[in-house]
C-alpha atoms as a PDB file:
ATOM      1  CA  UNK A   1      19.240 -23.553 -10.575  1.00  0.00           C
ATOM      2  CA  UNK A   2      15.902 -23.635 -12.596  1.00  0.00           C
ATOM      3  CA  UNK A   3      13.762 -23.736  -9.834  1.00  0.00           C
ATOM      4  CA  UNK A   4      15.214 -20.785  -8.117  1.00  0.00           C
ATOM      5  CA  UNK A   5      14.758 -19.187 -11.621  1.00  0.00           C
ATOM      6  CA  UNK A   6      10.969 -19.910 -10.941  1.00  0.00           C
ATOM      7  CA  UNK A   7      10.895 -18.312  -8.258  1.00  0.00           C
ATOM      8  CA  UNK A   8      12.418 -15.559  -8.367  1.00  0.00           C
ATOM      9  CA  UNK A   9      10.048 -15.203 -11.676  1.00  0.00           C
ATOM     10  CA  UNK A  10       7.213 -15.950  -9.110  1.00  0.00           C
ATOM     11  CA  UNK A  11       8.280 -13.612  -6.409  1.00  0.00           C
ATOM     12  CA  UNK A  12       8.740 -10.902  -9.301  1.00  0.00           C
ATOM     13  CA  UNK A  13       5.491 -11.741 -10.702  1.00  0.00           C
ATOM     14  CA  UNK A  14       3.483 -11.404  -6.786  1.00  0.00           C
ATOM     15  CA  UNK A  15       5.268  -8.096  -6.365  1.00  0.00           C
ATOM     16  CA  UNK A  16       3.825  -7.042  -9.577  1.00  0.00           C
ATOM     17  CA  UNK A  17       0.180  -8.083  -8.319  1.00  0.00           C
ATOM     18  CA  UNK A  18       0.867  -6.569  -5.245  1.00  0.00           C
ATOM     19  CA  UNK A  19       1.314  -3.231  -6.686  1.00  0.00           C
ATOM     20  CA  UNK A  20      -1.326  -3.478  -9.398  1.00  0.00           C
ATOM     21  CA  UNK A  21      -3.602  -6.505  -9.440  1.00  0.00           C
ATOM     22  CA  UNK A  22      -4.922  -7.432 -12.990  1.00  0.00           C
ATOM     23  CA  UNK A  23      -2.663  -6.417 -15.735  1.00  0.00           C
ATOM     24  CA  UNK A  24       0.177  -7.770 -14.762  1.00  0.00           C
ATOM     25  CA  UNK A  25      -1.929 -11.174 -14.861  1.00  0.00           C
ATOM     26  CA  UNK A  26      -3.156 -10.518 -18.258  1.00  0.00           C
ATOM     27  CA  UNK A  27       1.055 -10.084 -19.167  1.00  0.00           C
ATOM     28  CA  UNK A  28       1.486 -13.105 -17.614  1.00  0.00           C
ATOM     29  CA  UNK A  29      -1.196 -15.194 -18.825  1.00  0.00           C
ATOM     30  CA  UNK A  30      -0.344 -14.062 -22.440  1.00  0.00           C
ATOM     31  CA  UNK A  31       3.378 -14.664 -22.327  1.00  0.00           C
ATOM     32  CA  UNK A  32       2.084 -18.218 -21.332  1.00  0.00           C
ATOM     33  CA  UNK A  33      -0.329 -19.129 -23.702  1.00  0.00           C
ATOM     34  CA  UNK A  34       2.401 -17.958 -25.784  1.00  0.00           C
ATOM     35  CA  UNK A  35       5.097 -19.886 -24.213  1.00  0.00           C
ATOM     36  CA  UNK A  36       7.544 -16.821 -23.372  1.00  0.00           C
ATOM     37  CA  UNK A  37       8.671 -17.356 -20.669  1.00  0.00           C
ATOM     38  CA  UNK A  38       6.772 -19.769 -18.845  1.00  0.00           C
ATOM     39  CA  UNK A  39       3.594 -21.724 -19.538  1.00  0.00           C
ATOM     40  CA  UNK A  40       1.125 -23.018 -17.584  1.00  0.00           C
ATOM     41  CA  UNK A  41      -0.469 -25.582 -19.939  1.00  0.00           C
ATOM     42  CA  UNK A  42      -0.023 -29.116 -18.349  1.00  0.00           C
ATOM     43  CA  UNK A  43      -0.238 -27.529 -14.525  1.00  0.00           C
ATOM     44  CA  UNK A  44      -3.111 -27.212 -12.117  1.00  0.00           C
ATOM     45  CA  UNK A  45      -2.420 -23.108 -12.805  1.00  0.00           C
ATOM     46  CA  UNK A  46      -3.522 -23.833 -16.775  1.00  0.00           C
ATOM     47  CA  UNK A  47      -6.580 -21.928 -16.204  1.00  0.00           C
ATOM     48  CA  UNK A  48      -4.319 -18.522 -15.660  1.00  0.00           C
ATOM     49  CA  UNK A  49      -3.918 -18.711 -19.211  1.00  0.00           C
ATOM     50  CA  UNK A  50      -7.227 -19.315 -20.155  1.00  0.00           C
ATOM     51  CA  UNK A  51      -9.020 -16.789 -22.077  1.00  0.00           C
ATOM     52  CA  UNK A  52     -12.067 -16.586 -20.272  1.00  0.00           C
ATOM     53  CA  UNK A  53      -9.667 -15.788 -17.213  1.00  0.00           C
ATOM     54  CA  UNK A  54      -7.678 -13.173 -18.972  1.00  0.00           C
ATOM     55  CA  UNK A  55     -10.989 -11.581 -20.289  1.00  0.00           C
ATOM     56  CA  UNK A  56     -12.121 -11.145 -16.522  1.00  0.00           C
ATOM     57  CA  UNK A  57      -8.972  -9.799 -15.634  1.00  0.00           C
ATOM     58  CA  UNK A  58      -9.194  -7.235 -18.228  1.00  0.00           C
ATOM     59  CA  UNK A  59     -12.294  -6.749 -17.600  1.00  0.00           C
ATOM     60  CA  UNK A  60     -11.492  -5.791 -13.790  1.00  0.00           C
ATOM     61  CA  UNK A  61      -8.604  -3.695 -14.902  1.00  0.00           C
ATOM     62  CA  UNK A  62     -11.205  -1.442 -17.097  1.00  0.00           C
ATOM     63  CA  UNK A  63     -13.877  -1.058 -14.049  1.00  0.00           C
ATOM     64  CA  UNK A  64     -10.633  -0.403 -11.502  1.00  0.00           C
ATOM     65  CA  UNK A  65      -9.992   2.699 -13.945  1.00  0.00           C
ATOM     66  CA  UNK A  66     -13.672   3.130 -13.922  1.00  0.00           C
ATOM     67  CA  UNK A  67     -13.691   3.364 -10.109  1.00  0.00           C
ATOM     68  CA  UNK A  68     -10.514   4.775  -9.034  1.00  0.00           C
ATOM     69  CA  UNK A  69     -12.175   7.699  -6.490  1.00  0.00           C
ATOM     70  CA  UNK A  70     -14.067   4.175  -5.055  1.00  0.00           C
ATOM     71  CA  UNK A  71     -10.905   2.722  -5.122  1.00  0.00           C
ATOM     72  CA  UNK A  72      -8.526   5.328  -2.894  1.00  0.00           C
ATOM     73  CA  UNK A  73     -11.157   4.575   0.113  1.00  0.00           C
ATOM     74  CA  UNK A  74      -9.318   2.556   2.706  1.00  0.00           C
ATOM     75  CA  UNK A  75     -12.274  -0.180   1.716  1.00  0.00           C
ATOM     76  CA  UNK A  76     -11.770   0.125  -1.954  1.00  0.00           C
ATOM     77  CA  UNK A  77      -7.690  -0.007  -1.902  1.00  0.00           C
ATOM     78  CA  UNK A  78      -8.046  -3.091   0.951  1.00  0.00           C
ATOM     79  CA  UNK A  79      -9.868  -4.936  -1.566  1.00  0.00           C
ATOM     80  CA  UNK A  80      -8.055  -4.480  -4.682  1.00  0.00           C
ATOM     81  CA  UNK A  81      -4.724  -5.721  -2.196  1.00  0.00           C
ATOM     82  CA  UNK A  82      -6.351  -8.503  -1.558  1.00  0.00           C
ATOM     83  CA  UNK A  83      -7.139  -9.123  -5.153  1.00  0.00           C
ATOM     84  CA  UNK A  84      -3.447  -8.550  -6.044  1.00  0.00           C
ATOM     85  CA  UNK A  85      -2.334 -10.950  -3.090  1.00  0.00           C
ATOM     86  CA  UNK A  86      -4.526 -13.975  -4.045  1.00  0.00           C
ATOM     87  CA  UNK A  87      -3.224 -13.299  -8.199  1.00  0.00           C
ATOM     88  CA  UNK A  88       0.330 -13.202  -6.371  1.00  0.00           C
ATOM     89  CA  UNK A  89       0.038 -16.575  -4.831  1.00  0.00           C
ATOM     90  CA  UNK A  90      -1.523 -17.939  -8.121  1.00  0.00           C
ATOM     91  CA  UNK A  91       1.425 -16.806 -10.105  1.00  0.00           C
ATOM     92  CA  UNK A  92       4.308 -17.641  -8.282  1.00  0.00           C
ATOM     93  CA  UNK A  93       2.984 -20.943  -7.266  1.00  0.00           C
ATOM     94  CA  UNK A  94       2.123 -21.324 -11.025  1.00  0.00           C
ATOM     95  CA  UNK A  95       5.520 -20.259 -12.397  1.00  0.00           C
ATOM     96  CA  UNK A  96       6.821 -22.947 -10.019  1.00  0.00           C
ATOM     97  CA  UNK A  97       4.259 -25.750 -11.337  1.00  0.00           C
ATOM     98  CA  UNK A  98       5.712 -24.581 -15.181  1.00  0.00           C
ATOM     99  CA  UNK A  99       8.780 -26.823 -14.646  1.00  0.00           C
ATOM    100  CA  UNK A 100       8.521 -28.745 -11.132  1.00  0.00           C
ATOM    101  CA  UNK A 101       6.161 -30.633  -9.257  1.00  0.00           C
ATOM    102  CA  UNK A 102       6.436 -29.200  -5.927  1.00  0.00           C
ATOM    103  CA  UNK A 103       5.022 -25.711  -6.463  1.00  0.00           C
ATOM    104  CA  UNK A 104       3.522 -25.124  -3.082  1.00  0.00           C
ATOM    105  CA  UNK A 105       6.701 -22.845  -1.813  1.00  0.00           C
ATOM    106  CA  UNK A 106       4.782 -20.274  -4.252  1.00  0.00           C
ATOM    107  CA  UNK A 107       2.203 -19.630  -1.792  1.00  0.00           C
ATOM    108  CA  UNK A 108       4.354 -18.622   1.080  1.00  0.00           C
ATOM    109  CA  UNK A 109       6.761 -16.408  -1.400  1.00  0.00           C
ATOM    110  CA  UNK A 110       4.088 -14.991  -3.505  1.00  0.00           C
ATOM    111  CA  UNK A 111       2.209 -14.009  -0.589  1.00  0.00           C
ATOM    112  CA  UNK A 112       4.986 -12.321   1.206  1.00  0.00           C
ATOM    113  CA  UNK A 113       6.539 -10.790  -2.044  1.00  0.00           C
ATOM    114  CA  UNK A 114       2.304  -9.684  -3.179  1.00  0.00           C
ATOM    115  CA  UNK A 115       1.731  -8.700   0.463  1.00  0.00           C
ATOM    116  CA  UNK A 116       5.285  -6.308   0.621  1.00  0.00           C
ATOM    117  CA  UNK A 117       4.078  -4.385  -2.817  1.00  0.00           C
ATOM    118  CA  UNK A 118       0.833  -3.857  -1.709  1.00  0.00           C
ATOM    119  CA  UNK A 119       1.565  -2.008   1.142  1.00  0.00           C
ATOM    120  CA  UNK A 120       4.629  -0.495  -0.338  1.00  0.00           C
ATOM    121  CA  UNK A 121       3.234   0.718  -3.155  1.00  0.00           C
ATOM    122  CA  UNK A 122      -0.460   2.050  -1.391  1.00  0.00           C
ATOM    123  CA  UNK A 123       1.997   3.877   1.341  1.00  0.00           C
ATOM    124  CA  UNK A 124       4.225   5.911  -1.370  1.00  0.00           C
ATOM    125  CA  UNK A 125       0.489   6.793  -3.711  1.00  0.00           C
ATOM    126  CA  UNK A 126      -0.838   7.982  -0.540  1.00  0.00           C
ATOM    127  CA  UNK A 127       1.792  10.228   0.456  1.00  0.00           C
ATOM    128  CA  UNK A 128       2.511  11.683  -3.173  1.00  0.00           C
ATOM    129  CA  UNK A 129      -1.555  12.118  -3.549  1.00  0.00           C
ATOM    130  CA  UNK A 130      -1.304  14.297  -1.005  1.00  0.00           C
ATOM    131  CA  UNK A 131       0.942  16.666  -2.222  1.00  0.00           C
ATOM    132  CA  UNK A 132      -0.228  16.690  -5.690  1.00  0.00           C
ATOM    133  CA  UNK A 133      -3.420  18.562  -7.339  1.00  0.00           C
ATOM    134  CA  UNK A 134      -5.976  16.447  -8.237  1.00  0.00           C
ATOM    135  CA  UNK A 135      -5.783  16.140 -12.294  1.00  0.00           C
ATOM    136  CA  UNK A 136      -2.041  15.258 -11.357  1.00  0.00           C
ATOM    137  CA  UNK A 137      -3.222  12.658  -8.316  1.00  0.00           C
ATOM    138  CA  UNK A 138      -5.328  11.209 -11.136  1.00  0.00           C
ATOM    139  CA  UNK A 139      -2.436   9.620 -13.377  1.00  0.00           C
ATOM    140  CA  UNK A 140      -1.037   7.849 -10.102  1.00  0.00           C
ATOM    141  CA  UNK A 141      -2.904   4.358 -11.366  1.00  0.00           C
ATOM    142  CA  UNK A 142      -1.250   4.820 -14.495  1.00  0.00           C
ATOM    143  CA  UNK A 143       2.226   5.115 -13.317  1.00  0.00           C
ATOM    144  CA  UNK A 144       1.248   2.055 -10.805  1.00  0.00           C
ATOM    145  CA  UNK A 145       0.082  -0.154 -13.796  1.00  0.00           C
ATOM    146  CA  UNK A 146       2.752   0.909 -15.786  1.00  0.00           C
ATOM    147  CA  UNK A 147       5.458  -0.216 -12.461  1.00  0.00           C
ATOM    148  CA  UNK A 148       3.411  -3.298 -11.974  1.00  0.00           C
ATOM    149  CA  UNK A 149       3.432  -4.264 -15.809  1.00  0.00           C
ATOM    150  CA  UNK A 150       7.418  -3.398 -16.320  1.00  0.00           C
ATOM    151  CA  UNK A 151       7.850  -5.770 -13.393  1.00  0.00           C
ATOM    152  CA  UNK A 152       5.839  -8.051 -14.693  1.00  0.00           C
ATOM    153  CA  UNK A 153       7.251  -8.358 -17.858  1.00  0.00           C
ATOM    154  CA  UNK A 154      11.063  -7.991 -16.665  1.00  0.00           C
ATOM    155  CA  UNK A 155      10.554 -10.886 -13.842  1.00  0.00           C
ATOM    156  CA  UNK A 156       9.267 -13.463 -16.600  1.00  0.00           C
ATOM    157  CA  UNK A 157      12.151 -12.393 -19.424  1.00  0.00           C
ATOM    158  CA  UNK A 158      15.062 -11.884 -16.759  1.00  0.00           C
ATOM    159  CA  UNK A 159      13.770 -13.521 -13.362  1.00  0.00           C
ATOM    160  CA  UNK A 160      16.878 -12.244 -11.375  1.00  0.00           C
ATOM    161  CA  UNK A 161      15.659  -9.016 -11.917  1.00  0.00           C
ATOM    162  CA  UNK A 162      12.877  -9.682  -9.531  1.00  0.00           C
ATOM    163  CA  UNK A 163      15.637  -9.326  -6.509  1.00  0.00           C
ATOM    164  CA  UNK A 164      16.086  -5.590  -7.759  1.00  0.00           C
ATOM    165  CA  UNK A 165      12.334  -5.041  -8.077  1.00  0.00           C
ATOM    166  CA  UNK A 166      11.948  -6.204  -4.345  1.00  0.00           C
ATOM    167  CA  UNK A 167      14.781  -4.406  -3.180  1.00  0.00           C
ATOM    168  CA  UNK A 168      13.722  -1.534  -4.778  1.00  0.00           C
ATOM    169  CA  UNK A 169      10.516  -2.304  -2.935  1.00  0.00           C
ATOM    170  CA  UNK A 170      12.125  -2.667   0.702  1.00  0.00           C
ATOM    171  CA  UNK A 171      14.044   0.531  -0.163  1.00  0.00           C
ATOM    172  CA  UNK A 172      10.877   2.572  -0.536  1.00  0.00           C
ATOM    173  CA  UNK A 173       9.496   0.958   2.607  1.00  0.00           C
ATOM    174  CA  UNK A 174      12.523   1.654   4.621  1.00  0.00           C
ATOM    175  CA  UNK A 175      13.276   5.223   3.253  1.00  0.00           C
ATOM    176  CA  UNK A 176       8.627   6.086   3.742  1.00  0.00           C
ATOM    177  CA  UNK A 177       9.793   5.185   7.149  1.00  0.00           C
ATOM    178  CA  UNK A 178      12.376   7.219   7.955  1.00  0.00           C
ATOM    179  CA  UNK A 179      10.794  10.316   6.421  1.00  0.00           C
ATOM    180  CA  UNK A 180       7.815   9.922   8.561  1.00  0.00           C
ATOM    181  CA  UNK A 181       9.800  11.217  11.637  1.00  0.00           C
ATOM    182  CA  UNK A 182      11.461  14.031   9.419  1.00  0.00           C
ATOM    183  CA  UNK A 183       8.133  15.501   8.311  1.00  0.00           C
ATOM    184  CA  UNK A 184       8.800  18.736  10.124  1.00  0.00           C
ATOM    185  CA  UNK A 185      12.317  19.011   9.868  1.00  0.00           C
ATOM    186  CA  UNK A 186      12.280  21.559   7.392  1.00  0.00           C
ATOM    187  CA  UNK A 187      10.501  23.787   8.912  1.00  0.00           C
ATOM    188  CA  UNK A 188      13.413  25.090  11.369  1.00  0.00           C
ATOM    189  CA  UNK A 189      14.261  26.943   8.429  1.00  0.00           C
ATOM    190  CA  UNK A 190      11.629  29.388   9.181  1.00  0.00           C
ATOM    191  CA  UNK A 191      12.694  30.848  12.211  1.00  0.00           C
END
């Protein structure tokens, strides 16, 4: 039962890297050198909670603020999802090395969990940035650090809640799907 805790607190944590890269590594890196939660001290992952590594992070997250106009390019989003991927297999393989030995199943789920946030979450900012001004298209990183942080933090407290934060995730996929081939439909109201 504990190691499907740790991974559901790994898959939680990748989907929280998927949608936002770096903070949600700095949450988890400081919960650990705290101990809440997990801890990485002991595991080849230790250096997630090292504060060299956490000062980098942080230090991404303030130039990713600095260049978000770089950052909604296809170039500039593609490389901050691949940032978020690789911190998504770190953490959920590390949240597996906390308490087990065999923590390689991380890499498959965190990049699969990472991989289905990314795309989630750059598909819904890119069709509400379109419909919004562009002082209101300009909090969008907020509310995504804010979604990547809560799920963050709620996946290493409560790691069953990661199933809802994925679900929630495949929900948003399924329903940006569907809406594609109804973006007409109300305009038969015209006529």
């Amino acid at each position: 039962m504990s190691y499907l805790l740790d991974l559901l607190q790994g898959a939680g944590l990748a989907a929280a890297n998927g949608i936002r890269p770096f903070l949600p590594a700095v949450l988890a890196g400081l919960l650990a050198s705290a101990n809440v939660g997990l801890d990485y001290d002991g595991t080849s992952f230790e250096f997630l909670e090292n504060p060299i590594f956490l000062g980098l992070l942080t230090a991404l997250a303030i130039g990713a603020v600095a260049a978000r106009k770089g950052l909604e390019t296809e170039r500039g989003s593609l490389a901050l999802g691949a940032a978020g991927i690789a911190l998504g297999v770190l953490s959920a393989a590390g949240s597996l090395d906390d308490r087990s030995s065999t923590w390689w199943p991380g890499i498959p789920v965190g990049l699969l969990c990472a991989a289905l946030a990314f795309v989630v979450a750059r598909s819904l900012l890119t069709r509400v940035r379109a419909r919004l001004d562009d002082d209101a298209a300009g909090a969008l990183p907020a509310y995504a650090e804010v979604a990547a942080l809560v799920t963050a933090g709620l996946s290493i407290l409560f790691p069953p809640l990661a199933l809802v934060a994925l679900g929630l995730l495949v929900r948003l996929q399924l329903g940006g799907r569907r809406r594609e081939g109804e973006k007409y439909a109300g305009l038969r109201i015209l006529r």
